[in-house]
C-alpha atoms as a PDB file:
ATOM      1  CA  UNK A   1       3.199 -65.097   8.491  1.00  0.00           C
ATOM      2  CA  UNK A   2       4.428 -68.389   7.578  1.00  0.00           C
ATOM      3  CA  UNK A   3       6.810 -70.923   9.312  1.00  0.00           C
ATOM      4  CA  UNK A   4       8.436 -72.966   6.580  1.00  0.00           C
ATOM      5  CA  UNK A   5      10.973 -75.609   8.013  1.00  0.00           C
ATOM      6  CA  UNK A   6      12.827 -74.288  11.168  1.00  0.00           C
ATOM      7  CA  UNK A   7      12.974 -70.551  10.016  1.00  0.00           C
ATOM      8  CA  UNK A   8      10.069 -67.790  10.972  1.00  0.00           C
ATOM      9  CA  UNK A   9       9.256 -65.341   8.322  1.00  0.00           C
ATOM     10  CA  UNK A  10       7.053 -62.119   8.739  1.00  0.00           C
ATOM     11  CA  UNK A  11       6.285 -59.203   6.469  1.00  0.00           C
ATOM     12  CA  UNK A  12       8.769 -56.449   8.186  1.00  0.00           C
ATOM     13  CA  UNK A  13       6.325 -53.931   9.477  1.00  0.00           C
ATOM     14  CA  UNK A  14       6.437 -53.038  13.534  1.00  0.00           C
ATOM     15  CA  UNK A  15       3.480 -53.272  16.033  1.00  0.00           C
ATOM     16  CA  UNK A  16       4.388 -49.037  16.594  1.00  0.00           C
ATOM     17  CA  UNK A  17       4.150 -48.196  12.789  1.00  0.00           C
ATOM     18  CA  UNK A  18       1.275 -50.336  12.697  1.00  0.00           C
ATOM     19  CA  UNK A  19      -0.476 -48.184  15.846  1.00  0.00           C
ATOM     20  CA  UNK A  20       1.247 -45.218  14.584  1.00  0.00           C
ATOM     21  CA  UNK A  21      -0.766 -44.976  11.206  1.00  0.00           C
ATOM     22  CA  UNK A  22      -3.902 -46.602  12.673  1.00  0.00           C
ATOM     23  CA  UNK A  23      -6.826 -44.885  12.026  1.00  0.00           C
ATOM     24  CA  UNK A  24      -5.470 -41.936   9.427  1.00  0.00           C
ATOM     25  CA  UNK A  25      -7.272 -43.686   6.073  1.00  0.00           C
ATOM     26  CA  UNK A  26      -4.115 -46.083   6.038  1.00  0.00           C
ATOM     27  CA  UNK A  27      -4.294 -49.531   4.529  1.00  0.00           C
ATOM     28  CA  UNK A  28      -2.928 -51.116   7.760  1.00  0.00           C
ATOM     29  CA  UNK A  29      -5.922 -52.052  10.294  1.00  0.00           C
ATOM     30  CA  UNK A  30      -5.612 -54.126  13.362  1.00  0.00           C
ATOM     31  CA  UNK A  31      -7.828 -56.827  13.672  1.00  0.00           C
ATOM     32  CA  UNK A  32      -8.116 -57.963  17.013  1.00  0.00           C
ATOM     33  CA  UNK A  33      -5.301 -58.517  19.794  1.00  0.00           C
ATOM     34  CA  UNK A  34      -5.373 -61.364  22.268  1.00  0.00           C
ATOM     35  CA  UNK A  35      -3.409 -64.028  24.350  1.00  0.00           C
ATOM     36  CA  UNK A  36      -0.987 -66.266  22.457  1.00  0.00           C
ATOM     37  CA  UNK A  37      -3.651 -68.491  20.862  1.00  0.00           C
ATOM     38  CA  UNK A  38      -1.826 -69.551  17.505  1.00  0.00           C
ATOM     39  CA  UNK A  39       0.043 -72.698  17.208  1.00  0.00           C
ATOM     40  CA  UNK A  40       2.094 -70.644  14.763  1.00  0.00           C
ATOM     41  CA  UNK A  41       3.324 -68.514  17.294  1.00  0.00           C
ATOM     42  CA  UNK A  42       3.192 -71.302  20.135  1.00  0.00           C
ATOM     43  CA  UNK A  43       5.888 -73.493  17.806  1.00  0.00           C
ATOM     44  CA  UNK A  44       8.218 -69.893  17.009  1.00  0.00           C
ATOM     45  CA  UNK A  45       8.471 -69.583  20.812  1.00  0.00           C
ATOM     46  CA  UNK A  46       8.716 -73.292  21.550  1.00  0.00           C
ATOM     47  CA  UNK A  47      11.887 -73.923  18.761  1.00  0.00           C
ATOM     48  CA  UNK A  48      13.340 -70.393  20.174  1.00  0.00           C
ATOM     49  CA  UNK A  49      12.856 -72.163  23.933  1.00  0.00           C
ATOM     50  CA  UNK A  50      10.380 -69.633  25.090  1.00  0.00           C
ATOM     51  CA  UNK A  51       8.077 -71.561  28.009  1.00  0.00           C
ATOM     52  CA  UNK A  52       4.499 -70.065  26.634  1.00  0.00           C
ATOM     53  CA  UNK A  53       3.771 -68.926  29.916  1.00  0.00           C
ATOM     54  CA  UNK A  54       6.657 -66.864  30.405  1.00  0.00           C
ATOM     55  CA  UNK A  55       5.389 -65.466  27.099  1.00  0.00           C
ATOM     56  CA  UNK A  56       1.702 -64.987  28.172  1.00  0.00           C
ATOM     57  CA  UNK A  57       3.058 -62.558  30.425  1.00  0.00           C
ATOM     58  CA  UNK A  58       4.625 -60.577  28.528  1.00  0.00           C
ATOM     59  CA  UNK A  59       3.582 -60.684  25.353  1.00  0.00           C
ATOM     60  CA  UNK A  60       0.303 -60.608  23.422  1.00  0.00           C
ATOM     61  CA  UNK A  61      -1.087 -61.859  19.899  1.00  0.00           C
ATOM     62  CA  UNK A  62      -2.440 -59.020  17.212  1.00  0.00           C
ATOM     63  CA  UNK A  63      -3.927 -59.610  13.823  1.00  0.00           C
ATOM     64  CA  UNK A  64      -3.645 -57.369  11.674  1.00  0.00           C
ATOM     65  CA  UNK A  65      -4.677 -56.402   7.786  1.00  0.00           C
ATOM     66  CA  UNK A  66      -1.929 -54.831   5.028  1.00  0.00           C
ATOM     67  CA  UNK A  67      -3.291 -54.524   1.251  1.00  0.00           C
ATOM     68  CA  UNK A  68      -6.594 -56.301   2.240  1.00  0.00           C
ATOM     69  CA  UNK A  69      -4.061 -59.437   3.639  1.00  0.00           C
ATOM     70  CA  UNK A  70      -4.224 -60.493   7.307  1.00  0.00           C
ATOM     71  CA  UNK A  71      -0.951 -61.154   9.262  1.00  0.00           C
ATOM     72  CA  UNK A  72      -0.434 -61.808  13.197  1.00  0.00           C
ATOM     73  CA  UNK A  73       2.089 -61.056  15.162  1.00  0.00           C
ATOM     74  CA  UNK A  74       3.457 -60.915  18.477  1.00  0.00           C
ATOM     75  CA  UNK A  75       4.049 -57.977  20.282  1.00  0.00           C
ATOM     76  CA  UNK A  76       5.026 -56.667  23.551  1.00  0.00           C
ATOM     77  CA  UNK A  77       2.435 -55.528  25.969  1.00  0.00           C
ATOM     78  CA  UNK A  78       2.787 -52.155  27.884  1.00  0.00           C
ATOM     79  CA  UNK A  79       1.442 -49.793  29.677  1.00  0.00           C
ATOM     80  CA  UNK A  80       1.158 -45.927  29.578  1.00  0.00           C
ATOM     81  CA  UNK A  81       1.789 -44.502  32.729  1.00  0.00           C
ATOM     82  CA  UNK A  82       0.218 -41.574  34.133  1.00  0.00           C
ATOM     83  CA  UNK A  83       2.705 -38.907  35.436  1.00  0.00           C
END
């Protein structure tokens, strides 16, 4: 991920295909996931007007590798509810 200027690029590849072929011999691992930590991610939400800790609360941080090359995102935190 790379912010060049005032524009926010990202390889294309959502947090649920990421979890969805996690763990079957894929090429896509996550890394670790977090609070917001990255001042990459700090500035996105900060130009887009996004207090941070509006943001904490809702959404968390998640490294991840494709092809052996390490991306993070943010993504939405949930919960699975027992019913």
């Amino acid at each position: 991920m790379r912010i060049l200027g005032y524009s926010f690029f990202s390889k294309a590849i959502s947090s649920s295909f990421i979890k969805e072929h996690q763990g079957t011999g894929s090429l896509i691992k996550i890394i670790k996931e977090c609070t917001l930590t990255s001042f990459a991610l700090h500035r996105y939400l900060y130009q887009r007007q996004v207090p941070i800790e509006v943001a904490k609360q809702s959404w968390k941080e998640v490294t991840y590798e494709v092809f052996s090359k390490r991306y993070f995102t943010i993504q939405w935190k949930y919960k699975l509810l027992d019913l």
